[in-house]
C-alpha atoms as a PDB file:
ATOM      1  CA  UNK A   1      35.655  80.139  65.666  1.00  0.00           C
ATOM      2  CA  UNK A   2      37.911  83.222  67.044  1.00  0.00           C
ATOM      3  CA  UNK A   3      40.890  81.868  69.438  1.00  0.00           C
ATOM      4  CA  UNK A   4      41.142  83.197  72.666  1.00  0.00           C
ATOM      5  CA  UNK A   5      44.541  84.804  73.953  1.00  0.00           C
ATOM      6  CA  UNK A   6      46.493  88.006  73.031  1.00  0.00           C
ATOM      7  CA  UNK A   7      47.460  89.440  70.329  1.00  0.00           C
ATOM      8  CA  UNK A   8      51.001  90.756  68.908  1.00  0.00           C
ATOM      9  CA  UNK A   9      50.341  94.473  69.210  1.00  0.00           C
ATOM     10  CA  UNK A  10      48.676  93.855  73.075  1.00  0.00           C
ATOM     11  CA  UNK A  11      52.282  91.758  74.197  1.00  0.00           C
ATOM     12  CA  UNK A  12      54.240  94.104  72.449  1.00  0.00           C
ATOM     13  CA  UNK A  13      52.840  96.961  74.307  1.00  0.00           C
ATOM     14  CA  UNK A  14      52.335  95.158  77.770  1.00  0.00           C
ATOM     15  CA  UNK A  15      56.479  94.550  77.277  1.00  0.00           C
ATOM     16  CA  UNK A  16      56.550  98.102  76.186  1.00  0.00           C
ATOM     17  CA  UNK A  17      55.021  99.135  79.581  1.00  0.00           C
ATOM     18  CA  UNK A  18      57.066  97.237  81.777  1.00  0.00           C
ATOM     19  CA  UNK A  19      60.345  98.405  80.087  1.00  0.00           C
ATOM     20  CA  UNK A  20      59.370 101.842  80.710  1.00  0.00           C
ATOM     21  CA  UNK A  21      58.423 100.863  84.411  1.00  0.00           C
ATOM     22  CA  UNK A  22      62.145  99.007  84.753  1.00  0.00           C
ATOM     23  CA  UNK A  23      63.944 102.159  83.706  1.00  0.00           C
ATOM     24  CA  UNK A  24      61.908 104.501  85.760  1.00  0.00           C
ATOM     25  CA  UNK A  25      62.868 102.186  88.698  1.00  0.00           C
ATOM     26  CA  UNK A  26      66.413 101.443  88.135  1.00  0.00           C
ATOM     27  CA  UNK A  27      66.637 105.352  88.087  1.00  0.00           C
ATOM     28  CA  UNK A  28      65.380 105.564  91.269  1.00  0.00           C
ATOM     29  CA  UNK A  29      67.872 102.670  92.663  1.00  0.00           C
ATOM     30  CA  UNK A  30      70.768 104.815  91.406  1.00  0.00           C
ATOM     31  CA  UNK A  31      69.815 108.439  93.365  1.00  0.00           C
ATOM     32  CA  UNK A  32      69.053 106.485  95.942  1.00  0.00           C
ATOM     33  CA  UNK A  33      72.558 105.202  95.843  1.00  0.00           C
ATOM     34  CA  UNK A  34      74.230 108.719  95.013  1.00  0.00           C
ATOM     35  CA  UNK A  35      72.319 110.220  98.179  1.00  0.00           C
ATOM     36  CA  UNK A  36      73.444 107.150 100.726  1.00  0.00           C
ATOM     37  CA  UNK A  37      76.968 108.364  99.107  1.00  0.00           C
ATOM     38  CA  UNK A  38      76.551 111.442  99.817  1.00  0.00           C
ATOM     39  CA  UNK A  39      75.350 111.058 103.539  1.00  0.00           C
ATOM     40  CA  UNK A  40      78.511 108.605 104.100  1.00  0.00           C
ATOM     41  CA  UNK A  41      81.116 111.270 102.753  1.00  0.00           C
ATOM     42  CA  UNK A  42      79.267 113.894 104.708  1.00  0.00           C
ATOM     43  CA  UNK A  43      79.561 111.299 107.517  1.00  0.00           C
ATOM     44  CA  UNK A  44      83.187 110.890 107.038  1.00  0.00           C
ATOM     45  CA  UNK A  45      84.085 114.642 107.136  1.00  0.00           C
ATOM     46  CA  UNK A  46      82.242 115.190 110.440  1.00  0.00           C
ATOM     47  CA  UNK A  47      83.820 112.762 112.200  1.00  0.00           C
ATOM     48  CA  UNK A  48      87.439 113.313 111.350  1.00  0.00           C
ATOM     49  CA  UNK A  49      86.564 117.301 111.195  1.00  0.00           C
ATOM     50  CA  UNK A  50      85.446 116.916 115.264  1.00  0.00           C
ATOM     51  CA  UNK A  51      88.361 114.378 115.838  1.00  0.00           C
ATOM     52  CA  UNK A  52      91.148 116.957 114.739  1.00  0.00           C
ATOM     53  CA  UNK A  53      89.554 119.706 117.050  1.00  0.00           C
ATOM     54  CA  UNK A  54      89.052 117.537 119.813  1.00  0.00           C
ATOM     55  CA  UNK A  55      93.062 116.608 119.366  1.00  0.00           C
ATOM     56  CA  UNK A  56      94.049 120.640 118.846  1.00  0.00           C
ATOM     57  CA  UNK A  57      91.786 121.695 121.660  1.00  0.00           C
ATOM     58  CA  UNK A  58      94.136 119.460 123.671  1.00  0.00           C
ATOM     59  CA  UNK A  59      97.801 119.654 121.693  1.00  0.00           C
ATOM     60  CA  UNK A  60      97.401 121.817 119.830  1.00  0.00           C
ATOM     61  CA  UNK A  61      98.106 121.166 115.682  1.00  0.00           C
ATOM     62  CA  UNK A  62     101.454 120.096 114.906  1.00  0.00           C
ATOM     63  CA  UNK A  63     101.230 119.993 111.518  1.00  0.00           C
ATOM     64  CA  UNK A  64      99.416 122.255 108.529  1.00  0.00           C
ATOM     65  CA  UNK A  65      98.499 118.495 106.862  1.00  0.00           C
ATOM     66  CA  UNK A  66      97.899 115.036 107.269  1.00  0.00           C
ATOM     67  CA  UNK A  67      95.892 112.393 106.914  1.00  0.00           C
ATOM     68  CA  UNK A  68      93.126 110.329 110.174  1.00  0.00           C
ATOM     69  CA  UNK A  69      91.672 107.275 109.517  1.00  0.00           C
ATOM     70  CA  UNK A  70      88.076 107.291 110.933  1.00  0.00           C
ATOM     71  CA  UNK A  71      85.920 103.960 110.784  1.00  0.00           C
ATOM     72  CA  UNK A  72      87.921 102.020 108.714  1.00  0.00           C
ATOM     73  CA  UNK A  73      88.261 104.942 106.134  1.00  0.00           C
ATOM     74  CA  UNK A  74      91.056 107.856 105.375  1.00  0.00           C
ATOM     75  CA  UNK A  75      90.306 111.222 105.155  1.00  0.00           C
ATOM     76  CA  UNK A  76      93.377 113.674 104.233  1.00  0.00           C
ATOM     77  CA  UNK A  77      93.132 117.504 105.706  1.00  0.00           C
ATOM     78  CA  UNK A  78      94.877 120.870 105.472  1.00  0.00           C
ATOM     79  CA  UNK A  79      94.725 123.909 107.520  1.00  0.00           C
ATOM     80  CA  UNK A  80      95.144 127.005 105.822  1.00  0.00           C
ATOM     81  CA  UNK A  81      95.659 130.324 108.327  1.00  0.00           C
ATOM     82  CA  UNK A  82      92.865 133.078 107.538  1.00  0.00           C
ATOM     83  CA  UNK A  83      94.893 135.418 108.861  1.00  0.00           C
ATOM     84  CA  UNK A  84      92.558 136.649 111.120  1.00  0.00           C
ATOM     85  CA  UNK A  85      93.749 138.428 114.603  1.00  0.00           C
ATOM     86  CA  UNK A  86      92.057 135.499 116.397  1.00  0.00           C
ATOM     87  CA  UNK A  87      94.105 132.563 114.710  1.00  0.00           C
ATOM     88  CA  UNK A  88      91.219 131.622 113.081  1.00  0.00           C
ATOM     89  CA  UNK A  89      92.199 128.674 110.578  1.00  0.00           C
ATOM     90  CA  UNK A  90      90.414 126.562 107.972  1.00  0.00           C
ATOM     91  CA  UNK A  91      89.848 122.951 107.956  1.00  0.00           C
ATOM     92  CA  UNK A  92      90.053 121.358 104.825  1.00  0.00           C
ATOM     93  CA  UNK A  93      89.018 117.695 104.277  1.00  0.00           C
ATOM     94  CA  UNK A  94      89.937 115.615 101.905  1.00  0.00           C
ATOM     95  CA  UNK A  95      88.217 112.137 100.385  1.00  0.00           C
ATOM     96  CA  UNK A  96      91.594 111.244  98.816  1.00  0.00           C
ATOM     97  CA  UNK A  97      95.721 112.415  99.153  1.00  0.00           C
ATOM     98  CA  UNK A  98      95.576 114.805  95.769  1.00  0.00           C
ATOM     99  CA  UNK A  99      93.426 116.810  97.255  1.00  0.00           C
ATOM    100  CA  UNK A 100      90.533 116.223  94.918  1.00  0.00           C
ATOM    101  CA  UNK A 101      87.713 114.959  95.739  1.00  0.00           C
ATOM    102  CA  UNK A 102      86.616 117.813  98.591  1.00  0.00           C
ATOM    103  CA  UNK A 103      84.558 116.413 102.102  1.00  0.00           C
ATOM    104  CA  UNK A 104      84.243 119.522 103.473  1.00  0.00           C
ATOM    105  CA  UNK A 105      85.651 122.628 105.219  1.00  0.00           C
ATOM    106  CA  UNK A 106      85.428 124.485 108.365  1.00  0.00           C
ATOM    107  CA  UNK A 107      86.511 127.524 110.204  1.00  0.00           C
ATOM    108  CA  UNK A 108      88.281 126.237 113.700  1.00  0.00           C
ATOM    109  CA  UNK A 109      89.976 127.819 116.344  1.00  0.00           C
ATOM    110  CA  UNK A 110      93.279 126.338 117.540  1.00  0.00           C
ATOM    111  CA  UNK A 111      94.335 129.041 119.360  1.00  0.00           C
ATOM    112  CA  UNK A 112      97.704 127.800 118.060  1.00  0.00           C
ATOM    113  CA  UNK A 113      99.507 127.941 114.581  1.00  0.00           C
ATOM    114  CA  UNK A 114     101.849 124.925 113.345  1.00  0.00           C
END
């Protein structure tokens, strides 16, 4: 009389299966992560790229560097003249102080230099 139930080589491959499946989605997890980083940096940069040319639209820049806090996080910045005839300057921002980790940069008019 033959026993019912499965054998060895049918668990070992079921297991098999489903470890492939796991890694396939834990892959997915993880860019799915990288890209919600990604649109949060990008995020970042925007807003503290508009804030400083709403502030030098009014003021003026005082400074060629600095650092804004926008929504409970710190970006740093530093505008480089392009030495254009317009005063054309570049926005550089900055995910931490060193200068390393690049957000972004931009081509603003201040009409002013610091």
């Amino acid at each position: 009389m033959r026993q019912s139930g499965f054998t060895l080589l049918e668990v070992l491959v079921a297991l098999a299966i489903v470890a492939f499946m796991a890694v396939g989605v834990s892959q997915v997890i993880g860019q799915r992560l990288d890209i919600a980083g990604v649109a949060q940096s990008r995020e970042l940069a925007q807003l503290c790229a508009r804030e400083l040319t709403a502030r030098w639209q009014v003021e003026g820049p005082t400074a060629d560097q600095g650092e804004l806090s926008q929504g409970g996080e710190r970006c740093y910045w530093r505008l480089d003249d392009e030495g254009g005839p317009l005063g054309t300057q570049r926005l550089s921002l900055y995910a931490d102080a060193a200068h390393s980790r690049a957000l972004g940069d931009w081509p603003v008019y201040t009409g002013a230099r610091p």
